[in-house]
PDB file of N, CA and C in Angstrom:
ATOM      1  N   UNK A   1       0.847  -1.173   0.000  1.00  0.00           N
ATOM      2  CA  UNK A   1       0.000   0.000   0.000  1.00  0.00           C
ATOM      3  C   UNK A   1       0.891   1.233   0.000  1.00  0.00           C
ATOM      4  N   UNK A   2       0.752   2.345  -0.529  1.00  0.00           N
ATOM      5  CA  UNK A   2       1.473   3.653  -0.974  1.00  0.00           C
ATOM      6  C   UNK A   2       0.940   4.601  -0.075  1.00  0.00           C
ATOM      7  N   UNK A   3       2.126   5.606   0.261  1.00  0.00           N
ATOM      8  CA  UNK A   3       1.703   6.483   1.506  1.00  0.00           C
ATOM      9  C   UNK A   3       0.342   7.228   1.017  1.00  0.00           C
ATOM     10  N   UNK A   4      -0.386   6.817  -0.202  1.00  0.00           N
ATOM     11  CA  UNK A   4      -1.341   7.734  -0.436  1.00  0.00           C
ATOM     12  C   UNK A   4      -2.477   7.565   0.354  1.00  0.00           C
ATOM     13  N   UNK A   5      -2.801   5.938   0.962  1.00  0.00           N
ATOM     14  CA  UNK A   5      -3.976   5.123   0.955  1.00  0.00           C
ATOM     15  C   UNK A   5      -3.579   4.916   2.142  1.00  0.00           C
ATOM     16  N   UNK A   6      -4.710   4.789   2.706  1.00  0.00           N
ATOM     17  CA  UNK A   6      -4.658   4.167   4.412  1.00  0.00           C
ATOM     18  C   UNK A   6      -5.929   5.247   5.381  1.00  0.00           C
ATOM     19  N   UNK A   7      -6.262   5.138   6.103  1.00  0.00           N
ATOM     20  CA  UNK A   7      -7.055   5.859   7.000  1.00  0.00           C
ATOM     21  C   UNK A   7      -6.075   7.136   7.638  1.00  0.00           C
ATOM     22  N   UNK A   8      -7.069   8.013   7.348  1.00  0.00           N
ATOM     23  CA  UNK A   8      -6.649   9.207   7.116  1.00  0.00           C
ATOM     24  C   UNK A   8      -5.690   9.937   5.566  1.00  0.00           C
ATOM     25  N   UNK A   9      -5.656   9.410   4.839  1.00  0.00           N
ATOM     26  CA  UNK A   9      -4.917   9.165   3.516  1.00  0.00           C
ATOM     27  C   UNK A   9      -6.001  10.856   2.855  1.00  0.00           C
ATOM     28  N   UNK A  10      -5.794  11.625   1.963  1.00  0.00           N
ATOM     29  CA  UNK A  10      -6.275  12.158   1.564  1.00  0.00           C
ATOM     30  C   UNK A  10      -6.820  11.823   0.083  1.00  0.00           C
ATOM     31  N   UNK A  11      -6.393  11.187   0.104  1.00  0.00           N
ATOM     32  CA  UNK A  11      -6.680  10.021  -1.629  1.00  0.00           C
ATOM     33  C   UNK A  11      -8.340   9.471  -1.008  1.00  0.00           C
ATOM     34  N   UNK A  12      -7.818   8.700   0.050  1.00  0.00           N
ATOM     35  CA  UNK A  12      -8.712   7.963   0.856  1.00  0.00           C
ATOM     36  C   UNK A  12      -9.837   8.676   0.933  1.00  0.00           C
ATOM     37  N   UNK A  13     -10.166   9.886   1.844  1.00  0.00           N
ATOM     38  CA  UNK A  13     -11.410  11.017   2.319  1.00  0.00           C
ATOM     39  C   UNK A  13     -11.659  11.128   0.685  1.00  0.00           C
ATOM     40  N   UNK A  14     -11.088  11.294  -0.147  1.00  0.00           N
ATOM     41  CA  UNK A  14     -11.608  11.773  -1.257  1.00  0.00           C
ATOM     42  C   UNK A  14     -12.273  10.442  -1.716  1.00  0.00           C
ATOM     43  N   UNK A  15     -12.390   9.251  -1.779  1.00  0.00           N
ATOM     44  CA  UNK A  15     -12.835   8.414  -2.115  1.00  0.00           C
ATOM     45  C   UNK A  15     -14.534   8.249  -1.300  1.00  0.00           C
ATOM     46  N   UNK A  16     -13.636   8.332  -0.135  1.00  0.00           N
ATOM     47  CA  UNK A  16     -15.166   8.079   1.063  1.00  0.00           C
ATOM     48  C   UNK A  16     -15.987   8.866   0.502  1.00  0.00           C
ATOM     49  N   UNK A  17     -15.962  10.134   0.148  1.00  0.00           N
ATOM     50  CA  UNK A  17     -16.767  11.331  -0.131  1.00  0.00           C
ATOM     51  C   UNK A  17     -17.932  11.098  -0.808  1.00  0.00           C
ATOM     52  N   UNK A  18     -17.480   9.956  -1.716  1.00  0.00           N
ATOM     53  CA  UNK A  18     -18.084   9.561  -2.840  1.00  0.00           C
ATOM     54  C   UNK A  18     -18.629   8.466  -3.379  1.00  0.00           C
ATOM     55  N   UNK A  19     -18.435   7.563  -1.982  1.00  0.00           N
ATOM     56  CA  UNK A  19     -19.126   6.195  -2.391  1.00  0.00           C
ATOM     57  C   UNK A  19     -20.408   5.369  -2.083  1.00  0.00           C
ATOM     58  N   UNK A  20     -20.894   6.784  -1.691  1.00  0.00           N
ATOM     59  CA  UNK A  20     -22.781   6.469  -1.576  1.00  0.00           C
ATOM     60  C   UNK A  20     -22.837   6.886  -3.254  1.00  0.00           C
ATOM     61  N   UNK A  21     -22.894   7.817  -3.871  1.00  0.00           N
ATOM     62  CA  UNK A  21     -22.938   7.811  -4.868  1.00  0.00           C
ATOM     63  C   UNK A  21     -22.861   6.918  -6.153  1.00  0.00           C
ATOM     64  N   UNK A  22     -21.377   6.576  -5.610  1.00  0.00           N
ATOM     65  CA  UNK A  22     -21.121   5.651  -6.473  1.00  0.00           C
ATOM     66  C   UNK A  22     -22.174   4.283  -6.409  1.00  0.00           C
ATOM     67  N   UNK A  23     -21.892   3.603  -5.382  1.00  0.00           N
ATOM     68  CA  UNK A  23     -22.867   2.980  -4.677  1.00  0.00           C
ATOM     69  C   UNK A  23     -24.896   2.876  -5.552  1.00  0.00           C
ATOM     70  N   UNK A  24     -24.856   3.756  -5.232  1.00  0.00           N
ATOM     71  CA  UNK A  24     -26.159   5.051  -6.114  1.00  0.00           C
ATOM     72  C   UNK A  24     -26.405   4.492  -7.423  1.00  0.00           C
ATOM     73  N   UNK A  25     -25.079   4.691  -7.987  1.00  0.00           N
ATOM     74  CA  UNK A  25     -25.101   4.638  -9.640  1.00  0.00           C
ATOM     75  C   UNK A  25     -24.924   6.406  -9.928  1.00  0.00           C
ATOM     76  N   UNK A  26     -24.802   7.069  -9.328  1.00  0.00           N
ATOM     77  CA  UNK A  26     -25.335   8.541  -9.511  1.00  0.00           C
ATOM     78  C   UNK A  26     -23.559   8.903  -9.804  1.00  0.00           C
ATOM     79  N   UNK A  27     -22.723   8.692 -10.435  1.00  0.00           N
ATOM     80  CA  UNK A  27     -21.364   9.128 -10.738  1.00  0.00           C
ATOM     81  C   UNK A  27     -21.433   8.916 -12.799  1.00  0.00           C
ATOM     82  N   UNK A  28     -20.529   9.574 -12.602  1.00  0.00           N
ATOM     83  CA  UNK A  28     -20.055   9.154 -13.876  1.00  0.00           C
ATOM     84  C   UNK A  28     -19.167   8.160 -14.365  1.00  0.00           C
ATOM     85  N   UNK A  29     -19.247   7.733 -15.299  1.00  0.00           N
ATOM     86  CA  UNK A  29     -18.219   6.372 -15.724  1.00  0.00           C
ATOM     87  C   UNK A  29     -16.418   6.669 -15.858  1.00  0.00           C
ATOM     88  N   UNK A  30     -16.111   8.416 -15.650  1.00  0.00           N
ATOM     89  CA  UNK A  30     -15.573   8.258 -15.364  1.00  0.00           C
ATOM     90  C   UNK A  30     -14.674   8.472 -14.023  1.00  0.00           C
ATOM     91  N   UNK A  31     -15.257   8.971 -13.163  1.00  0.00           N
ATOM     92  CA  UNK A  31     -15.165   8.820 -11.942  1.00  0.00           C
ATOM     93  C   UNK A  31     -15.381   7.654 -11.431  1.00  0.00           C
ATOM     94  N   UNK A  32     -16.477   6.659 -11.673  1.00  0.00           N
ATOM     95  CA  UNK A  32     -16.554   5.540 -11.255  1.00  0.00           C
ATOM     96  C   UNK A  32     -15.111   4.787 -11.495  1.00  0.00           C
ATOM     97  N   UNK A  33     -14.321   4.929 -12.401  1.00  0.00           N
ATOM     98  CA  UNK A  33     -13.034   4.090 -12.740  1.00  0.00           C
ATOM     99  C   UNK A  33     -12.131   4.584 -11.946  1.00  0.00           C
ATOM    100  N   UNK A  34     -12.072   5.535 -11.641  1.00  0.00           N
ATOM    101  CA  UNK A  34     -11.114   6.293 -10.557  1.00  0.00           C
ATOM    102  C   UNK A  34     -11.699   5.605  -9.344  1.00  0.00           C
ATOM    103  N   UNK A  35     -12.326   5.640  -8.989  1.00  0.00           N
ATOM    104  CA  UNK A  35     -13.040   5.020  -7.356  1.00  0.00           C
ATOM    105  C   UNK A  35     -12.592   3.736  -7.756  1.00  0.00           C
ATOM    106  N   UNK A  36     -12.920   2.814  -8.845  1.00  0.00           N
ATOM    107  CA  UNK A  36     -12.356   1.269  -9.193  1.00  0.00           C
ATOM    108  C   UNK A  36     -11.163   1.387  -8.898  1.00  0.00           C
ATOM    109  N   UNK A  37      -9.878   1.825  -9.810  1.00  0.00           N
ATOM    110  CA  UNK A  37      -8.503   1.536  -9.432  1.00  0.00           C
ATOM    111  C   UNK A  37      -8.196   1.894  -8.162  1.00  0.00           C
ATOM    112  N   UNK A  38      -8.799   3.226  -7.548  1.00  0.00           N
ATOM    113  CA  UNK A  38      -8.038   2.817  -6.417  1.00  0.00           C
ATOM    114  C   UNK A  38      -8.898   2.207  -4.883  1.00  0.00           C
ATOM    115  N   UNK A  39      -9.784   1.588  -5.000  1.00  0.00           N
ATOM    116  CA  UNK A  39     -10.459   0.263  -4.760  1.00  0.00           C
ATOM    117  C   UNK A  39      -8.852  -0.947  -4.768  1.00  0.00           C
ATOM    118  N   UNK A  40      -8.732  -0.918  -5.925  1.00  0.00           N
ATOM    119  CA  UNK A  40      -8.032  -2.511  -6.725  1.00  0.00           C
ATOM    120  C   UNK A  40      -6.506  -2.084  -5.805  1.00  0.00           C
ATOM    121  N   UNK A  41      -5.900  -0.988  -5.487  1.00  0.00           N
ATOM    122  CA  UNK A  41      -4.858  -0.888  -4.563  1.00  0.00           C
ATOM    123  C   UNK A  41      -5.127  -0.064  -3.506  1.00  0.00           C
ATOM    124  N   UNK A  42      -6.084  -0.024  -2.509  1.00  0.00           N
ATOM    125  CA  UNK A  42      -6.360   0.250  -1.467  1.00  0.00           C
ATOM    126  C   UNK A  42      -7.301  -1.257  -0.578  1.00  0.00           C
ATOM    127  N   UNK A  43      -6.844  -1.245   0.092  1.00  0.00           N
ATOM    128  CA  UNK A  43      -7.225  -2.594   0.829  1.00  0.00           C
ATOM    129  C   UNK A  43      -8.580  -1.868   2.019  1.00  0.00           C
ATOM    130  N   UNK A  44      -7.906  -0.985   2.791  1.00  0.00           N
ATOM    131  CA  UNK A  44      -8.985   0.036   3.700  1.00  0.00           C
ATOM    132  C   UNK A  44      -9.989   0.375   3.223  1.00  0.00           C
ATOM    133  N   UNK A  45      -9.612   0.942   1.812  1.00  0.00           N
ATOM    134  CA  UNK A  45     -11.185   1.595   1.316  1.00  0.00           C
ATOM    135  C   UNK A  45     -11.582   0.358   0.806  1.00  0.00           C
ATOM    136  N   UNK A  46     -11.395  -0.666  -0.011  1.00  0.00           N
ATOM    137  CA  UNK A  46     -12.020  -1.669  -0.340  1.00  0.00           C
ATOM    138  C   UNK A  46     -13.036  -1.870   0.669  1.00  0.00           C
ATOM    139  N   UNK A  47     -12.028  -2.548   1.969  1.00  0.00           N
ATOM    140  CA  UNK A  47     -13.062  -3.017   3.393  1.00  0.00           C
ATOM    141  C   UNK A  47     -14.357  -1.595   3.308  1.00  0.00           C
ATOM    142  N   UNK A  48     -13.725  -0.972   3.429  1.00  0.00           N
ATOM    143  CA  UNK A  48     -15.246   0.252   3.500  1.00  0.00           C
ATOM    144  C   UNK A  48     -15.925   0.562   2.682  1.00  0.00           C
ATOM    145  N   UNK A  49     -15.742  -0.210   1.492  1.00  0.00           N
ATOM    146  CA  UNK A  49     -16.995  -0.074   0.367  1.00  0.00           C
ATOM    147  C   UNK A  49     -17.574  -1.057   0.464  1.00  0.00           C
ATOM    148  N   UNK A  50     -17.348  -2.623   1.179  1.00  0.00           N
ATOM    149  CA  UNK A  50     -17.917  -3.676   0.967  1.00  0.00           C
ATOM    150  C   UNK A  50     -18.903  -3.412   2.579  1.00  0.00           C
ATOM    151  N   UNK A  51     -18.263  -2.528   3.517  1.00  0.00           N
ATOM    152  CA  UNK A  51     -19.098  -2.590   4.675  1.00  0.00           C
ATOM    153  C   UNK A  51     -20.179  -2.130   4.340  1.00  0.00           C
ATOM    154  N   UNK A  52     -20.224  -0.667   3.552  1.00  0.00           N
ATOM    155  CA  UNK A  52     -20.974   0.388   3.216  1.00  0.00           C
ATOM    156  C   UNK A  52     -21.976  -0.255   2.349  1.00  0.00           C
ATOM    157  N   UNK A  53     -21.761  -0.718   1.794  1.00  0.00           N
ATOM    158  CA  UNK A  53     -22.666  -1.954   0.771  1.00  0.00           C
ATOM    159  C   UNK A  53     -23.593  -2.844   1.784  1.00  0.00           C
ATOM    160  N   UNK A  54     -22.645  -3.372   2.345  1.00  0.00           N
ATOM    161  CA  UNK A  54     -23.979  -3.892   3.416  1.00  0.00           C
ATOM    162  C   UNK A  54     -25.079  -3.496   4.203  1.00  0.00           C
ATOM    163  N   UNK A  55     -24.383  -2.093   4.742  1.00  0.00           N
ATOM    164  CA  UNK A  55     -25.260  -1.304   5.285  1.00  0.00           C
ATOM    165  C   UNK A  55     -26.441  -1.071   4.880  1.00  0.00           C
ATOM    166  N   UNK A  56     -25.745  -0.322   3.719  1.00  0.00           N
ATOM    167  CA  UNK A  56     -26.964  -0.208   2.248  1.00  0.00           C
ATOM    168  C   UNK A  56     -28.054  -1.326   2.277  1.00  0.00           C
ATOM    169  N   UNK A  57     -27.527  -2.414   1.767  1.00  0.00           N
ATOM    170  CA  UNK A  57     -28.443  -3.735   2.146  1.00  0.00           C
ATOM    171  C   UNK A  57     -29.331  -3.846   2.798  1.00  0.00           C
ATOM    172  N   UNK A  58     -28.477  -4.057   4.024  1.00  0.00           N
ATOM    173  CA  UNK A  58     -29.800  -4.045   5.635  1.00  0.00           C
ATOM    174  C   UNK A  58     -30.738  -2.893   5.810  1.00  0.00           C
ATOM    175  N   UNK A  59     -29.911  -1.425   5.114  1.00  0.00           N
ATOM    176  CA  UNK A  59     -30.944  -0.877   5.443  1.00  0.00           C
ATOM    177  C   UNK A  59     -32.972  -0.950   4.672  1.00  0.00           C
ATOM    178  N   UNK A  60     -32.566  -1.209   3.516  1.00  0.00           N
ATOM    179  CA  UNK A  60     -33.330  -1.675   2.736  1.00  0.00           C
ATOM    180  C   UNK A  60     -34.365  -2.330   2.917  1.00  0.00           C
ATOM    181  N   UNK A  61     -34.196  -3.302   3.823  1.00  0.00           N
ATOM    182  CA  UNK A  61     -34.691  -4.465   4.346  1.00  0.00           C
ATOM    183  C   UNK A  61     -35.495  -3.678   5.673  1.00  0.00           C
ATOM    184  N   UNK A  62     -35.323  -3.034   6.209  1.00  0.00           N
ATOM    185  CA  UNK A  62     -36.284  -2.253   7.653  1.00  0.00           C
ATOM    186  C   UNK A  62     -37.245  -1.877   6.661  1.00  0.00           C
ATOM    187  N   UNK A  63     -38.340  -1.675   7.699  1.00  0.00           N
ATOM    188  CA  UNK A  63     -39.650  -1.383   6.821  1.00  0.00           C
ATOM    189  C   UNK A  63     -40.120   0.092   7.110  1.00  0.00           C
ATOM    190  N   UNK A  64     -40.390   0.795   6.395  1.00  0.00           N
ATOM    191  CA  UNK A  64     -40.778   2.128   6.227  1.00  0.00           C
ATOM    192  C   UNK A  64     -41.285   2.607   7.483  1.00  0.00           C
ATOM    193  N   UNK A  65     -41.202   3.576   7.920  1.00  0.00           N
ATOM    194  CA  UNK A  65     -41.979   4.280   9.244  1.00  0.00           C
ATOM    195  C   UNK A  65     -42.185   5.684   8.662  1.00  0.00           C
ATOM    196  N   UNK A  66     -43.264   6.012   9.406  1.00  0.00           N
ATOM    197  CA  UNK A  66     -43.674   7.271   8.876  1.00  0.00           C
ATOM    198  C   UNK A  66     -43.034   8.246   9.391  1.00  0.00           C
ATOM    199  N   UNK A  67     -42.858   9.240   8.993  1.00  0.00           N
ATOM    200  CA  UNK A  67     -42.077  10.494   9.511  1.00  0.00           C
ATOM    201  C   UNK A  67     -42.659  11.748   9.969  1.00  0.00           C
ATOM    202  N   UNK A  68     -42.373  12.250  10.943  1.00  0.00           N
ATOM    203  CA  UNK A  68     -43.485  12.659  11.760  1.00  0.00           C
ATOM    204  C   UNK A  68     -43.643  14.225  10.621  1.00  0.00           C
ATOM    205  N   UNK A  69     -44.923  15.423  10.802  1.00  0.00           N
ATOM    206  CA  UNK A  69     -45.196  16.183   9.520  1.00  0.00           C
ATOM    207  C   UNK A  69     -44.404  17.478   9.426  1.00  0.00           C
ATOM    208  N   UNK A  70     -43.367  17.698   8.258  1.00  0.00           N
ATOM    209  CA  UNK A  70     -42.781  18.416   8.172  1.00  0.00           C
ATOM    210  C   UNK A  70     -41.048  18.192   8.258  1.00  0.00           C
ATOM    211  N   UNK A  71     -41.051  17.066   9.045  1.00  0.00           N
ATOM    212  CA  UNK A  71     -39.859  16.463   9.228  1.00  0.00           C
ATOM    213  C   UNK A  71     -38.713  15.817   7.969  1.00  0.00           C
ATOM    214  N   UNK A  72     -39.570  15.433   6.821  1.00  0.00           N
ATOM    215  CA  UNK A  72     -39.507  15.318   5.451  1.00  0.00           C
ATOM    216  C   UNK A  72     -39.214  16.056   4.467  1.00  0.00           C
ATOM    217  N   UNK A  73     -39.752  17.554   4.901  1.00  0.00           N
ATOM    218  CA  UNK A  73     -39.615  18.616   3.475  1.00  0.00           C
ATOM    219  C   UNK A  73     -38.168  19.148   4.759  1.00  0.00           C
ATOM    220  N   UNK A  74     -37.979  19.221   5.593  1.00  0.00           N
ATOM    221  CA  UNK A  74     -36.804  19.314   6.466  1.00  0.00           C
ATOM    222  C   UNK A  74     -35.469  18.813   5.662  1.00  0.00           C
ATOM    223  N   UNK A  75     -35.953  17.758   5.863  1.00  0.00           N
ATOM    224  CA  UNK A  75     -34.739  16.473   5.542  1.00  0.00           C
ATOM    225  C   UNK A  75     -34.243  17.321   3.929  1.00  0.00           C
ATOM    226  N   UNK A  76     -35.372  16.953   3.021  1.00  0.00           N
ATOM    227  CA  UNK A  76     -34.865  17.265   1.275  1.00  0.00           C
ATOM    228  C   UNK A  76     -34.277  18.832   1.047  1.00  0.00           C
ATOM    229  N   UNK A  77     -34.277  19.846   2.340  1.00  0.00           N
ATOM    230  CA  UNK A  77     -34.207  21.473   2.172  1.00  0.00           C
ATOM    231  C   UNK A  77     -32.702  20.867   2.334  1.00  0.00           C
ATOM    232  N   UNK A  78     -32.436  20.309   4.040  1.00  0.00           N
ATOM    233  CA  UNK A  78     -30.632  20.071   4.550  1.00  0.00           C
ATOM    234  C   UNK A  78     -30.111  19.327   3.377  1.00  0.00           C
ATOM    235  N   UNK A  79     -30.750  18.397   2.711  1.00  0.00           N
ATOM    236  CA  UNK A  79     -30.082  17.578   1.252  1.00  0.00           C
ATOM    237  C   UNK A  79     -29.804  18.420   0.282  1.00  0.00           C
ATOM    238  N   UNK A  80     -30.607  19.349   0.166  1.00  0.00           N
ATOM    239  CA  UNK A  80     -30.205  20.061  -1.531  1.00  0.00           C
ATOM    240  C   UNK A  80     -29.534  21.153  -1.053  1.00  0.00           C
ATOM    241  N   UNK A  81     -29.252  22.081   0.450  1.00  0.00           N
ATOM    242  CA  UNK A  81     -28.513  22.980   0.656  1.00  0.00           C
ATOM    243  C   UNK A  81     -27.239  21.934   0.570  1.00  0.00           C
ATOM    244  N   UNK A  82     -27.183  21.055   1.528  1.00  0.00           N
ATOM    245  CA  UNK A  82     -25.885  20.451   1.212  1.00  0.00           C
ATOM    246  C   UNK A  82     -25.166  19.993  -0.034  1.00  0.00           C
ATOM    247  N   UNK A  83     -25.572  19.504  -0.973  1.00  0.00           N
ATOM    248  CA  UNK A  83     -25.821  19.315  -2.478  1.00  0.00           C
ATOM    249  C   UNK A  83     -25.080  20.473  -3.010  1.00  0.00           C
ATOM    250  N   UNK A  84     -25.616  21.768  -2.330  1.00  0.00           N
ATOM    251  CA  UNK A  84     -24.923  22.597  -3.606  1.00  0.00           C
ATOM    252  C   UNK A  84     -24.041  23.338  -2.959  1.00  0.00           C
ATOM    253  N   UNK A  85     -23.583  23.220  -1.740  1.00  0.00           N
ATOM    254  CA  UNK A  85     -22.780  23.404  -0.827  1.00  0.00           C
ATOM    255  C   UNK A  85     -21.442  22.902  -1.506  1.00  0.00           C
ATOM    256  N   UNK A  86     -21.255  21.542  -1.853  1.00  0.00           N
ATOM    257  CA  UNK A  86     -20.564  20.329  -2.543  1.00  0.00           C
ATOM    258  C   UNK A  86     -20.488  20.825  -3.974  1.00  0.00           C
ATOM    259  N   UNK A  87     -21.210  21.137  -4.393  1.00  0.00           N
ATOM    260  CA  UNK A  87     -21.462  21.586  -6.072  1.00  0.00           C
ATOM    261  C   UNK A  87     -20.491  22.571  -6.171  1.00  0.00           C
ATOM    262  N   UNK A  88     -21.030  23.500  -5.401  1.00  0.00           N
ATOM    263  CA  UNK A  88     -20.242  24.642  -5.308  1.00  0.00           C
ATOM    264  C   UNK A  88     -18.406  24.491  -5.357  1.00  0.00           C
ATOM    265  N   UNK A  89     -18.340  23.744  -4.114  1.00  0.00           N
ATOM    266  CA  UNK A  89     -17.058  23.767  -3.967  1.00  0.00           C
ATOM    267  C   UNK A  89     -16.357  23.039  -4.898  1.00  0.00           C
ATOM    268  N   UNK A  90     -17.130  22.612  -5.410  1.00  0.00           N
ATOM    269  CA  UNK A  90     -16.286  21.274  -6.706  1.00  0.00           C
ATOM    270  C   UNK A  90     -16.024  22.192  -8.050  1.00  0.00           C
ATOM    271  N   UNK A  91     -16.590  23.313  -7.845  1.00  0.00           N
ATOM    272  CA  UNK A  91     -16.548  24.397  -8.896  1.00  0.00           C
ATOM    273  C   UNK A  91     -15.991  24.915  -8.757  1.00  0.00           C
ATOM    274  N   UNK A  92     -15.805  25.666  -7.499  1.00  0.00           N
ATOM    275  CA  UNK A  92     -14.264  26.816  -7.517  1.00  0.00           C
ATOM    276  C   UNK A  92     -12.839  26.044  -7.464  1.00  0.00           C
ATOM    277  N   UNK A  93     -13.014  24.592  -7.402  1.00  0.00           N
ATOM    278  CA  UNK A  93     -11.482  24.030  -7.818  1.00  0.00           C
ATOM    279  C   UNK A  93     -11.307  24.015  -8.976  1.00  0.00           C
ATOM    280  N   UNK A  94     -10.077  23.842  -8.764  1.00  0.00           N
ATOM    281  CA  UNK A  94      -8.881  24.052 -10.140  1.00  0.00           C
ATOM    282  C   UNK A  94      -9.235  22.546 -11.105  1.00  0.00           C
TER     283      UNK A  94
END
C-alpha cells in the first residue's frame, strides 16, 4: 500500500466522499473508474466499500416508518442545501 492510501490518507477522504454515490449509480463512468482503481490498490477503502454496501443492504430491508409532519420537506431542504454546498465547492477548484 502507498503512503497515499490508508485511514486518514487524503486520496482515501476523497474516495469516502463519494461512495454512496457511487454505490447510487449517480457518478459518472468516469469517476466511477477512478473510485475502481483505487479500490483494486487500497485494501482500507475496499473493506469500506464492501461494509458500506452492506449497510446499504440491511438498510433496505427495515420497513418504512412514517415520519413525523414536516420532518420530510426538512430532511430534502438540509439535502439540496448540502448538495450545492458540494457543487459549489467542486466548482471553484482548479
Amino acid at each position: 500500500m502507498s503512503a497515499e492510501h490508508g485511514p486518514g490518507a487524503q486520496r482515501c477522504r476523497e474516495m469516502f466522499a463519494r461512495l454512496s454515490e457511487y454505490i447510487d449509480g449517480e457518478l459518472d463512468p468516469e469517476i466511477c473508474a477512478v473510485i475502481e482503481g483505487h479500490m483494486d490498490d487500497c485494501a482500507p477503502c475496499e473493506a469500506f466499500l464492501e461494509s458500506l454496501r452492506r449497510t446499504v443492504d440491511l438498510a433496505r430491508d427495515l420497513p418504512p416508518h412514517e415520519l413525523p409532519e414536516g420532518v420530510a420537506r426538512e430532511l430534502v431542504e438540509a439535502y439540496r442545501r448540502t448538495r450545492e454546498s458540494r457543487d459549489s465547492r467542486e466548482s471553484d477548484s482548479p
